[in-house]
Protein backbone atom coordinates (compact mmCIF):
# COMPACT_ATOMS: atom_id res chain seq x y z
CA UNK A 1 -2.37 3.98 -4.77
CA UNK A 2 1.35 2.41 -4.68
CA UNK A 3 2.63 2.17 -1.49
CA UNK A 4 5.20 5.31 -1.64
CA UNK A 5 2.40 7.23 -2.33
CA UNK A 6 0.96 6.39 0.75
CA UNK A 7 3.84 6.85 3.03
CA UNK A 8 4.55 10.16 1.13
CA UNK A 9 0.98 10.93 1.89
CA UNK A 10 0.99 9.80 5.76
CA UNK A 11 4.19 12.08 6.53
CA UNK A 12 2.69 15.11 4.36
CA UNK A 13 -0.68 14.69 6.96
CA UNK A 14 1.96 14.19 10.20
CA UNK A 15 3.84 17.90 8.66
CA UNK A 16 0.21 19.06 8.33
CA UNK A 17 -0.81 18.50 11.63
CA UNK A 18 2.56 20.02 13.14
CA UNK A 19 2.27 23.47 10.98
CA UNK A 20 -1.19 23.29 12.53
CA UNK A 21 -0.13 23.34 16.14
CA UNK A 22 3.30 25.44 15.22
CA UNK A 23 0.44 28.67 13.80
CA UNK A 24 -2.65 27.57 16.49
CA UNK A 25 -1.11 26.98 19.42
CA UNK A 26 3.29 28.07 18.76
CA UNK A 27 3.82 24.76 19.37
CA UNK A 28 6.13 22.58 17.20
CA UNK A 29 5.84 18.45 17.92
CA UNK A 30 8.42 17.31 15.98
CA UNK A 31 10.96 19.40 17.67
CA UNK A 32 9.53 18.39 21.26
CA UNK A 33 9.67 14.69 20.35
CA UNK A 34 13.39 14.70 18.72
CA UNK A 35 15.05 17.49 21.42
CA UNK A 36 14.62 20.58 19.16
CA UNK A 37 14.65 21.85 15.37
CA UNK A 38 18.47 21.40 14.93
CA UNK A 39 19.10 18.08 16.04
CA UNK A 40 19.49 15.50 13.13
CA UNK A 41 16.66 13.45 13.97
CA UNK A 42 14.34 16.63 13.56
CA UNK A 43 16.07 17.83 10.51
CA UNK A 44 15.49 14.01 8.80
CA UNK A 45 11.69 14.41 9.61
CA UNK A 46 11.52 17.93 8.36
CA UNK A 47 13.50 16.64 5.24
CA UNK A 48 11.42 13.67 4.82
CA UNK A 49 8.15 15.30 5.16
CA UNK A 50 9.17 17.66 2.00
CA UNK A 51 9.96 15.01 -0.23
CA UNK A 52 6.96 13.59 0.36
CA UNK A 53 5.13 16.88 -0.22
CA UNK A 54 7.00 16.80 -3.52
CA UNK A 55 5.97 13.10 -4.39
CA UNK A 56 2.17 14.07 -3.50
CA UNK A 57 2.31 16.95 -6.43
CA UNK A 58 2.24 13.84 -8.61
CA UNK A 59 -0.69 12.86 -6.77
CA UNK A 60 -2.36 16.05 -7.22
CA UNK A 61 -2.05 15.66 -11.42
CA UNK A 62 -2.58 11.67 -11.54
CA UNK A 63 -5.88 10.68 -12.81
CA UNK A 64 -8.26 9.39 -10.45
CA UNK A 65 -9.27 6.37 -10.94
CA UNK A 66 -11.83 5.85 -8.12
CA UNK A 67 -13.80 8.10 -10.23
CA UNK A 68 -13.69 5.68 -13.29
CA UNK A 69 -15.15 2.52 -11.04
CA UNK A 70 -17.85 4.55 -9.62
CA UNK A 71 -18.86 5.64 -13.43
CA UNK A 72 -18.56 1.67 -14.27
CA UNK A 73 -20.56 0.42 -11.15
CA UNK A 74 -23.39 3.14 -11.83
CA UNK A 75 -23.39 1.91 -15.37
CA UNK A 76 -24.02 -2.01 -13.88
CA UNK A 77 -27.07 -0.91 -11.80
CA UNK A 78 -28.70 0.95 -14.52
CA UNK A 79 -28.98 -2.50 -16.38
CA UNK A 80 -29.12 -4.98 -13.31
CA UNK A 81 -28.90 -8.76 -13.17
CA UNK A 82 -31.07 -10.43 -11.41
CA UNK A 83 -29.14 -13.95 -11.46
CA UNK A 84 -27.09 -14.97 -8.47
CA UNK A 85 -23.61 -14.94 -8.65
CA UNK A 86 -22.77 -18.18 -9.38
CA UNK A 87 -24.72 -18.42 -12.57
CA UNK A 88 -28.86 -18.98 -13.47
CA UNK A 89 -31.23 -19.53 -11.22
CA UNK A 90 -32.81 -22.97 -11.67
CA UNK A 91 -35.97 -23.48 -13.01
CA UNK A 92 -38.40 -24.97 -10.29
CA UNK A 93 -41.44 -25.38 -12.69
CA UNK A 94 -40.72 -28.72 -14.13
CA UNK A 95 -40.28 -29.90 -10.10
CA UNK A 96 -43.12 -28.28 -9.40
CA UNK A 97 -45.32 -29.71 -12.15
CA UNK A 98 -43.57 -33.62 -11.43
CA UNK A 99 -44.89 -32.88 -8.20
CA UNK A 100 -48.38 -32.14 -9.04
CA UNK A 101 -48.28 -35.30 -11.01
CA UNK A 102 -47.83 -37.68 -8.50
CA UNK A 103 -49.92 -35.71 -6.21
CA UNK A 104 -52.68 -36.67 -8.90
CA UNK A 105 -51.67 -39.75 -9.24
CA UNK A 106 -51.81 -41.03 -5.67
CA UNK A 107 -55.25 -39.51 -5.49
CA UNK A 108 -56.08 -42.01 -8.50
CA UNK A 109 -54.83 -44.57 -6.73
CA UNK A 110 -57.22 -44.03 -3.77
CA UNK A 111 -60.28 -43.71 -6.09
C-alpha cells in the first residue's frame, strides 16, 4: 500500500469516527476542535476527508495482493525444507566415523 493510500485511508477512519459520534452521541469533533463547521480549518478537514474517501474507491477495486502471498506461503509449507537457511546441513557421519576410528585405535594401542 503506497503511502497516499494510507493517509487517504487514516483521514477516511478519522471522518468515520466523527459521523459516528455526530449520529451516536450529536456530537461533531472536528467542528469542536477547529471552532465550528464554517470556519476554514473545519471546511479543509471536511474537504480533505472526501478526497480521501474518493482515493479509497480505488482501494476498494485494487487487487489484493496479501491474498496472493498467503496462497504462495501455503504452497511452501505443503512441500517444506528441512535445510537451514543458509544452505545444507553438514554431514556429521564422516566426523563421527573418524572419531570412532581413533577411539579404536587408542584402545589398540593399550592392548
Amino acid at each position: 500500500m503506497s503511502v497516499l493510500s494510507r493517509i487517504a485511508l487514516a483521514l477516511v477512519i478519522i471522518g468515520a469516527l466523527n459521523w459516528g459520534l455526530i449520529g451516536f452521541f450529536r456530537f461533531d469533533l472536528v467542528a469542536s476542535l477547529f471552532g465550528g463547521q464554517g470556519v476554514f480549518l473545519s471546511r479543509v478537514v471536511y474537504g480533505l476527508v472526501g478526497i480521501s474517501g474518493l482515493v479509497c474507491i480505488g482501494l476498494l477495486f485494487k487487487p489484493n495482493e496479501e491474498m496472493d502471498t498467503v496462497t504462495d506461503r501455503h504452497s511452501r509449507f505443503s512441500n517444506p525444507n528441512y535445510g537451514t537457511e543458509f544452505g545444507e546441513e553438514p554431514d556429521f557421519r564422516k566426523e563421527r566415523e573418524n572419531a570412532k576410528k581413533k577411539k579404536n585405535h587408542g584402545t589398540k594401542d593399550r592392548d
